[in-house]
Protein backbone atom coordinates (compact mmCIF):
# COMPACT_ATOMS: atom_id res chain seq x y z
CA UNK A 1 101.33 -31.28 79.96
CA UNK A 2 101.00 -28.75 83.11
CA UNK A 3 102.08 -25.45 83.22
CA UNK A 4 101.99 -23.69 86.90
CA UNK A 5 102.69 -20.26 87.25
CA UNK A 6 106.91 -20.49 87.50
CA UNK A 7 106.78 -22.36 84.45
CA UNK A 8 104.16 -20.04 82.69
CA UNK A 9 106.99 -17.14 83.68
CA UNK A 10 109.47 -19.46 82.69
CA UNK A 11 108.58 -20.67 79.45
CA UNK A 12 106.88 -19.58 76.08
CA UNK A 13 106.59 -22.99 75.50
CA UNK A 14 103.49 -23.35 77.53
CA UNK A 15 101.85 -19.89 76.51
CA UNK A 16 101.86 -20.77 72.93
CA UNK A 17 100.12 -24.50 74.71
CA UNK A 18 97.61 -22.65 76.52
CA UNK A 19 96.73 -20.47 73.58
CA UNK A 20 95.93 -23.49 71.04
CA UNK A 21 94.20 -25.46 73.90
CA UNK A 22 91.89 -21.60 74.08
CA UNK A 23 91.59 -21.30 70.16
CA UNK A 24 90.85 -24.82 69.41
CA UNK A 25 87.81 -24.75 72.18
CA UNK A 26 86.84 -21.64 70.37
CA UNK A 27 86.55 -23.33 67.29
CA UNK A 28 84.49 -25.91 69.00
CA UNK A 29 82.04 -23.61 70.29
CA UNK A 30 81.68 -21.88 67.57
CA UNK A 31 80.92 -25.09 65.19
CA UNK A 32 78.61 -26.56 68.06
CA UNK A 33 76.67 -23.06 67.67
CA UNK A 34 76.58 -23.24 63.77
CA UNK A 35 75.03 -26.66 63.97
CA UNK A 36 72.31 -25.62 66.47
CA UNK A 37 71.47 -22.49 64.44
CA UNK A 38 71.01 -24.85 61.43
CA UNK A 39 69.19 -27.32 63.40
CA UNK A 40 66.90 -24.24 64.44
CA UNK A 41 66.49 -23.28 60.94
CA UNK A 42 65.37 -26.74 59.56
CA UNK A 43 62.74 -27.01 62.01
CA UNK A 44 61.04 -23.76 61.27
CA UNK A 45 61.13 -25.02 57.73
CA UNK A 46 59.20 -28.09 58.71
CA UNK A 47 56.98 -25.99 60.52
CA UNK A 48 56.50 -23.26 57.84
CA UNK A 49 53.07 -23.44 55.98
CA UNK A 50 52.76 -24.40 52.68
CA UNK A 51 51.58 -22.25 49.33
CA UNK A 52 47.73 -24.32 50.64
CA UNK A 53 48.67 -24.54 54.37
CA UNK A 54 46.89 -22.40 56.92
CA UNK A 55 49.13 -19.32 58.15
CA UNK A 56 48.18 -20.49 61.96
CA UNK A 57 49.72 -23.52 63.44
CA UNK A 58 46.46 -23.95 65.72
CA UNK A 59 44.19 -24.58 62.89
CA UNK A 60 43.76 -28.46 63.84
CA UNK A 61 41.79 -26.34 67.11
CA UNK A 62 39.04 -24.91 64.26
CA UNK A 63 36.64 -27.92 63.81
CA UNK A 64 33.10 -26.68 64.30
CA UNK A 65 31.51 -23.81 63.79
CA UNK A 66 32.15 -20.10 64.05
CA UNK A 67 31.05 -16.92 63.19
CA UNK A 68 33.22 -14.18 61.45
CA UNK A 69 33.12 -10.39 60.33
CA UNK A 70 34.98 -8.67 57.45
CA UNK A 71 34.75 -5.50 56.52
CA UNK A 72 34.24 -4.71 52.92
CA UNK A 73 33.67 -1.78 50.67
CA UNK A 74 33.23 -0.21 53.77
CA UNK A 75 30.13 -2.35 54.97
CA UNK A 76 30.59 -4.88 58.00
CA UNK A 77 29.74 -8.50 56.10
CA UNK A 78 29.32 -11.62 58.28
CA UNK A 79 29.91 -15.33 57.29
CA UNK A 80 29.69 -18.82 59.49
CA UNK A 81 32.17 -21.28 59.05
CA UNK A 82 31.49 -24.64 59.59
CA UNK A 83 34.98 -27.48 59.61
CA UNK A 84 34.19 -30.91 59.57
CA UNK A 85 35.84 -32.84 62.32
CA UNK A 86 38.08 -34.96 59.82
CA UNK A 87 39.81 -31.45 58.60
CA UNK A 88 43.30 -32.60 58.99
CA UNK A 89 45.75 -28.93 58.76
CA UNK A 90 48.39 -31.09 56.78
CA UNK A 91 45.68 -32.15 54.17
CA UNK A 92 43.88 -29.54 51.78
CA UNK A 93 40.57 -29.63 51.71
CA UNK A 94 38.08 -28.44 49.33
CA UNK A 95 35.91 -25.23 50.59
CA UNK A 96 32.24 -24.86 49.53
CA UNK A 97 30.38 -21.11 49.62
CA UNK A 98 26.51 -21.80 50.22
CA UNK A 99 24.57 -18.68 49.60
CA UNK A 100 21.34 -18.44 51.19
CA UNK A 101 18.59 -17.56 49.18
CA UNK A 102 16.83 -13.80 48.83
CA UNK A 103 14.96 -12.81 52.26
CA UNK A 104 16.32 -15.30 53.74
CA UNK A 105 20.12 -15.12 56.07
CA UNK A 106 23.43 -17.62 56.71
CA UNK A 107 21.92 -18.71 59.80
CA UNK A 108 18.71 -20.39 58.26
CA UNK A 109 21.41 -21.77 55.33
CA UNK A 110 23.51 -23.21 58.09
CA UNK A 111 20.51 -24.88 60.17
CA UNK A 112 20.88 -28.84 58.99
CA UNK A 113 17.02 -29.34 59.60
CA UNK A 114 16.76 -27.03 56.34
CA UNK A 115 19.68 -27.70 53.89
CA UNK A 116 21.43 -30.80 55.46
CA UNK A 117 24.80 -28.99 54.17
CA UNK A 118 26.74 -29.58 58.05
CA UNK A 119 25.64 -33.28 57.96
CA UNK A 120 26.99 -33.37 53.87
CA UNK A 121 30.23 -31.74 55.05
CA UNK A 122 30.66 -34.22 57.58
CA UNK A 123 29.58 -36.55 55.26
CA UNK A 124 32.22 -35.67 52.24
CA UNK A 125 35.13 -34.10 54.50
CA UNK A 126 34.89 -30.14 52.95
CA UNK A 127 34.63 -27.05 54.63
CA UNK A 128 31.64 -24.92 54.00
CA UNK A 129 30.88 -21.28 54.86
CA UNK A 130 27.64 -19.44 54.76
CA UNK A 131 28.00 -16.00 53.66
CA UNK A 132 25.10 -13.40 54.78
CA UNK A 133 23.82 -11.22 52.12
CA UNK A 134 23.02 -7.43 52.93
CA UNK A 135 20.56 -6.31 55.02
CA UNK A 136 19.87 -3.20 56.88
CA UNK A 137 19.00 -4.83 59.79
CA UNK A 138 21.68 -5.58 62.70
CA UNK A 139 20.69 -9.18 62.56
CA UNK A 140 21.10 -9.86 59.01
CA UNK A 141 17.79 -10.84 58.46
CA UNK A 142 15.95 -10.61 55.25
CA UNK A 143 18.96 -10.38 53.35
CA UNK A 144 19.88 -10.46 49.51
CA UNK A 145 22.56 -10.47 47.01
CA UNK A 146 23.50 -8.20 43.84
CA UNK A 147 23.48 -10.73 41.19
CA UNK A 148 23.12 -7.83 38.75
CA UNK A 149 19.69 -7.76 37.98
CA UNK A 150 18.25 -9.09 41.01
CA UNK A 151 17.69 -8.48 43.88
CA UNK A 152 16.79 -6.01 46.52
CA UNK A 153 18.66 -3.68 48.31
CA UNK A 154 21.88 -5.25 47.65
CA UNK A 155 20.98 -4.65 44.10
CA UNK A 156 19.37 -0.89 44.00
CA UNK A 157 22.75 -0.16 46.83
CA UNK A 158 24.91 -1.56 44.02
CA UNK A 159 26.80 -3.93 46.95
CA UNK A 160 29.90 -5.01 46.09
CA UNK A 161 28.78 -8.56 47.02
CA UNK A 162 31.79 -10.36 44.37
CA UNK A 163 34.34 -8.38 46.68
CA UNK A 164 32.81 -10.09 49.45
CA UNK A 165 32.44 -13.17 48.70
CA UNK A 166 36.03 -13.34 47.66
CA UNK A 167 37.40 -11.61 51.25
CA UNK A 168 35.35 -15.04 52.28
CA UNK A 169 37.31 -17.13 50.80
CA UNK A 170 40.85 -15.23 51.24
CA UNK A 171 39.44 -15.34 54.89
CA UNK A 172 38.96 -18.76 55.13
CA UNK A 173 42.37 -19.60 53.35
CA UNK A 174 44.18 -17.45 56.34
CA UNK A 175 42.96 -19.92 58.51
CA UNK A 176 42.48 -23.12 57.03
CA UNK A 177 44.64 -25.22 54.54
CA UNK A 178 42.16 -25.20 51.52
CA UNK A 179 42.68 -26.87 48.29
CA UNK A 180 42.57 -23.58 46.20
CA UNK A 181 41.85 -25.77 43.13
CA UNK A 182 38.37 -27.00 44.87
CA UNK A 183 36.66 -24.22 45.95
CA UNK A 184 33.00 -23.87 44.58
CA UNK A 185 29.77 -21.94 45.18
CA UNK A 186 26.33 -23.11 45.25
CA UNK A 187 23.04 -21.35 46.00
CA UNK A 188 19.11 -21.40 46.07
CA UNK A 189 17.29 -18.85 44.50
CA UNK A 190 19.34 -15.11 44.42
CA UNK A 191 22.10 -17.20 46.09
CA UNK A 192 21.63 -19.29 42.58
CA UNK A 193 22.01 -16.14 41.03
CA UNK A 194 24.92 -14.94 42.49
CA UNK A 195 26.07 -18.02 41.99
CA UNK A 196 25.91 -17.62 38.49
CA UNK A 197 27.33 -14.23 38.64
CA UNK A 198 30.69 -15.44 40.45
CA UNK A 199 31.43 -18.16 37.57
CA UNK A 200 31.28 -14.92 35.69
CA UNK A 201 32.86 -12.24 37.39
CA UNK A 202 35.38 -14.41 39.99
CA UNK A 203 35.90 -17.55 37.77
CA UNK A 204 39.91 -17.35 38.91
CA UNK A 205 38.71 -18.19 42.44
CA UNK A 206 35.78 -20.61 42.07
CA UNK A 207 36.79 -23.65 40.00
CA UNK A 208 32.71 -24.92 39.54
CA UNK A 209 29.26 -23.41 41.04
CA UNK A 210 25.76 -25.15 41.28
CA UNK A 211 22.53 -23.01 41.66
CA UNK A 212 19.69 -24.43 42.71
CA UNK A 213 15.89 -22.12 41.46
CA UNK A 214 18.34 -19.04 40.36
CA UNK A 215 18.75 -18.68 36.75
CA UNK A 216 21.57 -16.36 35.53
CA UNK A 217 20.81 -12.68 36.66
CA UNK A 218 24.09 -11.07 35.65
CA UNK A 219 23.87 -7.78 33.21
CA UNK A 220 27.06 -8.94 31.27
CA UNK A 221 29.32 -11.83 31.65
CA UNK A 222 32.60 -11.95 30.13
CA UNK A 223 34.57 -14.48 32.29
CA UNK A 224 38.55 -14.75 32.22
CA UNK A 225 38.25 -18.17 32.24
CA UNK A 226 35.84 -21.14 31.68
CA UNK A 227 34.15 -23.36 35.07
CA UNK A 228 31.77 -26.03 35.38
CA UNK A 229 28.39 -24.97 35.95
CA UNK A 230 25.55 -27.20 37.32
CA UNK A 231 22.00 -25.75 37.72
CA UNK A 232 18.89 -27.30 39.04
CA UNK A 233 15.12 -26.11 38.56
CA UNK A 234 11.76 -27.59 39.44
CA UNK A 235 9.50 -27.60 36.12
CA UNK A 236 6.59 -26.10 38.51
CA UNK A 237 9.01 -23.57 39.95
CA UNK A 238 6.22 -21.11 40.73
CA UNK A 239 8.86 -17.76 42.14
CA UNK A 240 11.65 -18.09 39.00
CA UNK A 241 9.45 -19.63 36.09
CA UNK A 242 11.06 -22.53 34.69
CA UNK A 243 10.35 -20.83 31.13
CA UNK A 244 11.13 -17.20 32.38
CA UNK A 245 9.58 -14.61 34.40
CA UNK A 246 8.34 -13.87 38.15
CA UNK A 247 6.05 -16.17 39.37
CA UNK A 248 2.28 -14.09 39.82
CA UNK A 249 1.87 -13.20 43.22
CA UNK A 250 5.35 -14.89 44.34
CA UNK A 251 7.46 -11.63 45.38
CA UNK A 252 5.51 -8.56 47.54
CA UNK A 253 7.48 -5.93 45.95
CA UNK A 254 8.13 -7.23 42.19
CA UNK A 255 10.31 -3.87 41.68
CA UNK A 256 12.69 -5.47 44.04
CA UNK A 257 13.49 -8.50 41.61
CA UNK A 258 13.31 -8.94 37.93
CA UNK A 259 11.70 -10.70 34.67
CA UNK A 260 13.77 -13.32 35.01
CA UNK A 261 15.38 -15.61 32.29
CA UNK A 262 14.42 -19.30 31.44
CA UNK A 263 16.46 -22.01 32.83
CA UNK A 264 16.67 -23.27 29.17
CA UNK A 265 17.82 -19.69 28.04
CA UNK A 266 20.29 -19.79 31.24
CA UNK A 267 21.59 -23.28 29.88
CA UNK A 268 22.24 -21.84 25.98
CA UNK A 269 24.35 -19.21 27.50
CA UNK A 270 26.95 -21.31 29.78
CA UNK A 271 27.23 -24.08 26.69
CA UNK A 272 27.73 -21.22 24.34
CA UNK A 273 30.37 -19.32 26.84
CA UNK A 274 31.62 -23.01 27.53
CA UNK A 275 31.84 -23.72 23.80
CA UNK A 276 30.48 -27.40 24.85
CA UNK A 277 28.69 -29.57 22.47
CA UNK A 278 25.69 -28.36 21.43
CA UNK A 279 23.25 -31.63 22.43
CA UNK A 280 23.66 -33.37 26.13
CA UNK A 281 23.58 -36.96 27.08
CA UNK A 282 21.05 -37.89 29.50
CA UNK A 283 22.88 -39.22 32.55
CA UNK A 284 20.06 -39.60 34.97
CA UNK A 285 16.19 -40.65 34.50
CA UNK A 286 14.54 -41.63 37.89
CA UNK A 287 10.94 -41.24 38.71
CA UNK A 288 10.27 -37.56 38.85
CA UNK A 289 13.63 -35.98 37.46
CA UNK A 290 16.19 -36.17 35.08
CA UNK A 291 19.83 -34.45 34.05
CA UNK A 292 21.75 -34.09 30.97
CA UNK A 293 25.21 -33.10 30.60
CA UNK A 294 27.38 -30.72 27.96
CA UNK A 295 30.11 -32.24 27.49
CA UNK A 296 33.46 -31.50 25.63
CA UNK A 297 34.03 -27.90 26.72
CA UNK A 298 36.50 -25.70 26.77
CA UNK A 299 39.24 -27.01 29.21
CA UNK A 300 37.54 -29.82 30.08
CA UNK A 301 34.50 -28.39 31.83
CA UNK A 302 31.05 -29.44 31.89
CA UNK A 303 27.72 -27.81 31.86
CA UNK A 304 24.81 -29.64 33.91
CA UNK A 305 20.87 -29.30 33.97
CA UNK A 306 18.80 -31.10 36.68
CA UNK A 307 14.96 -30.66 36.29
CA UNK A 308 12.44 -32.01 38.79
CA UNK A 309 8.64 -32.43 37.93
CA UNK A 310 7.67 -31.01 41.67
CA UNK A 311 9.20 -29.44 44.13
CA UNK A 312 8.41 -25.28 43.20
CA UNK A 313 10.68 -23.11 44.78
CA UNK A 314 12.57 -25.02 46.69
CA UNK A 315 15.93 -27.68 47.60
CA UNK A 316 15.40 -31.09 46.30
CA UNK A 317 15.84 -33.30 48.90
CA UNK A 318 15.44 -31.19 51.93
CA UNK A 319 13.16 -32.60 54.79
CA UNK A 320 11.31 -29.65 55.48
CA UNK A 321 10.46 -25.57 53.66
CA UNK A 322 8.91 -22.69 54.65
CA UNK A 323 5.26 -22.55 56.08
CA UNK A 324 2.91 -22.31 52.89
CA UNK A 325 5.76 -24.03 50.35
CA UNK A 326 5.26 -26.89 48.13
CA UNK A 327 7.45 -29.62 49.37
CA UNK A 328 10.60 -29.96 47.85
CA UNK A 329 10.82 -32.80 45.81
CA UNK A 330 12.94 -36.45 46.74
CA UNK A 331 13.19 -37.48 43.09
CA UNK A 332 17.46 -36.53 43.78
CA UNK A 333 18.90 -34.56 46.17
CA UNK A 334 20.48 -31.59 45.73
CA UNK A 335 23.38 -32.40 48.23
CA UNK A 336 24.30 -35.77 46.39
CA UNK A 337 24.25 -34.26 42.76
CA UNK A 338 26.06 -30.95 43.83
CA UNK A 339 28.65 -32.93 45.52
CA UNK A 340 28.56 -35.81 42.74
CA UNK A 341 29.33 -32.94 40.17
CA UNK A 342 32.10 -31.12 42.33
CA UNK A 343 33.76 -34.15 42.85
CA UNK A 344 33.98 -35.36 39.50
CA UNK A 345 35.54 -32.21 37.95
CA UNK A 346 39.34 -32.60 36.67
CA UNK A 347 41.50 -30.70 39.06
């Protein structure tokens, strides 16, 4: 039907026409923009992170390696990041904290010819981060960590180095989607220790830790809940004495570390806290080294010793140590049991 303008005058016939033919494209509009708004909505859904998925949308961009600063307790605390190149941003991934050992800094954790943690990460597809410990010095050099008894400044400042290490990981999460049910700590020496002290004092965060020439250091430990706890010790460990103490000669300053404890007295403790049963099974004997195992703990955790014959103070498995050191031992390697042990957990 056509309405010109005499017959618009003319009859109310074609007004009330005109009208529905306005009201019904209206309508039409109107649904057309409902659906588009709801189309809108479902696709920032999609694109909304999960409880485990990284806040940024341009964390596929972050394999590699970077360096980041945090600011805690009001001190400026540093960490690298390394992200394997299979890190997929749709796929959780577990996170590892290696903590360098006392004197020593992130950056000579992080270098591969060292530690071999990069190539292991690679290797085994988890994130790992390198925490530095505190040092006066604008580099980070010589740094340490407040495991409680030991050692160093961070000790006698009473650093907060627990608060830290957990703005690491909160850090991290920001940026990354990380498994929060597969994060773990490891360390050599006082990163051992502090190790140690974050299955004690941050055992909500860290499902397992491995220490590696650090017994415990910690002047109480009460933890919330249980973890797994792996720790590994050379029998001629001449810096932390296998059977307790500071190795003669081993530190400059010995008022800047402690008497330390035995790796056997270390062991009683976590079995006792991890109400495990009292004797192990052996689950390795090569040449050189051997590790027994706690088992039946409380919520299925375990409790691990690794002893080498040789080796001293240092990483089993590592290719090279500092000037002067005994060379580590290649009975196992440190990498492969720590991740063997990780891996293996129930989740």
């Amino acid at each position: 039907m056509s309405c010109t303008v005499w017959t618009l005058m003319k009859s109310w016939q074609c007004v009330r026409w005109i009208m529905i033919m306005v009201s019904a494209t209206a309508l039409i509009h109107v649904a057309e923009a409902d659906t588009l708004r709801e189309r809108i909505r479902e696709k920032l859904a999609e694109r909304r992170p999960t409880a485990d998925a990284p806040a940024s949308t341009q964390a596929q961009d972050l394999a590699g390696d970077q360096e980041r600063t945090l600011r805690v307790g009001g001190e400026r605390r540093t960490y690298r990041l390394h992200v394997p190149r299979g890190y997929q941003p749709h796929h959780a991934a577990p996170l590892v904290l290696a903590l360098h050992g006392g004197g020593g800094s992130a950056s000579y954790m992080a270098d591969d010819a060292n530690y071999g943690l990069i190539s292991k990460s690679e290797q085994s597809g988890f994130v790992v981060a390198f925490p530095n410990g505190y040092s006066k010095l604008p580099g980070g050099k010589f740094a340490t960590w407040n495991a409680g008894g030991c050692c160093g400044d961070a000790r006698d400042r009473q650093i907060d180095d627990v608060a830290f290490l957990k703005a690491v990981v909160a850090d991290i999460k920001s940026q990354l989607a990380i498994d929060a049910r597969r994060v773990y700590a490891i360390g050599m020496s006082n990163g051992g220790m502090m190790s140690h002290r974050l299955a004690c004092d941050a055992p909500e965060v860290f499902r397992a830790i491995a220490s590696v020439a650090g017994t415990e250091a910690t002047v109480s430990c009460q933890p919330r809940q249980s973890v797994s706890v792996l720790h590994i010790h050379a029998l001629d460990d001449d810096h932390v004495l296998f059977n307790g103490g500071a190795g003669p000669d081993a530190f400059r300053d010995e008022s800047k570390v402690m008497e330390f404890v035995s790796v056997p007295e270390t062991i009683v403790r976590w079995v006792k806290r991890e109400q495990c049963a009292a004797t192990p099974a052996r689950i390795l004997q090569v040449a050189g080294a051997y590790c027994d195992r706690y088992s039946a703990c409380a919520d299925g955790n375990t409790v691990q010793l690794c002893v080498t014959e040789t080796g001293g103070h240092s990483w089993p498995g590592a290719q090279s140590t500092r000037r002067g050191k005994q060379a580590p031992s290649q009975a196992i390697s440190a990498n492969e049991v720590i991740w063997y042990f990780f891996n293996g957990l129930r989740r």
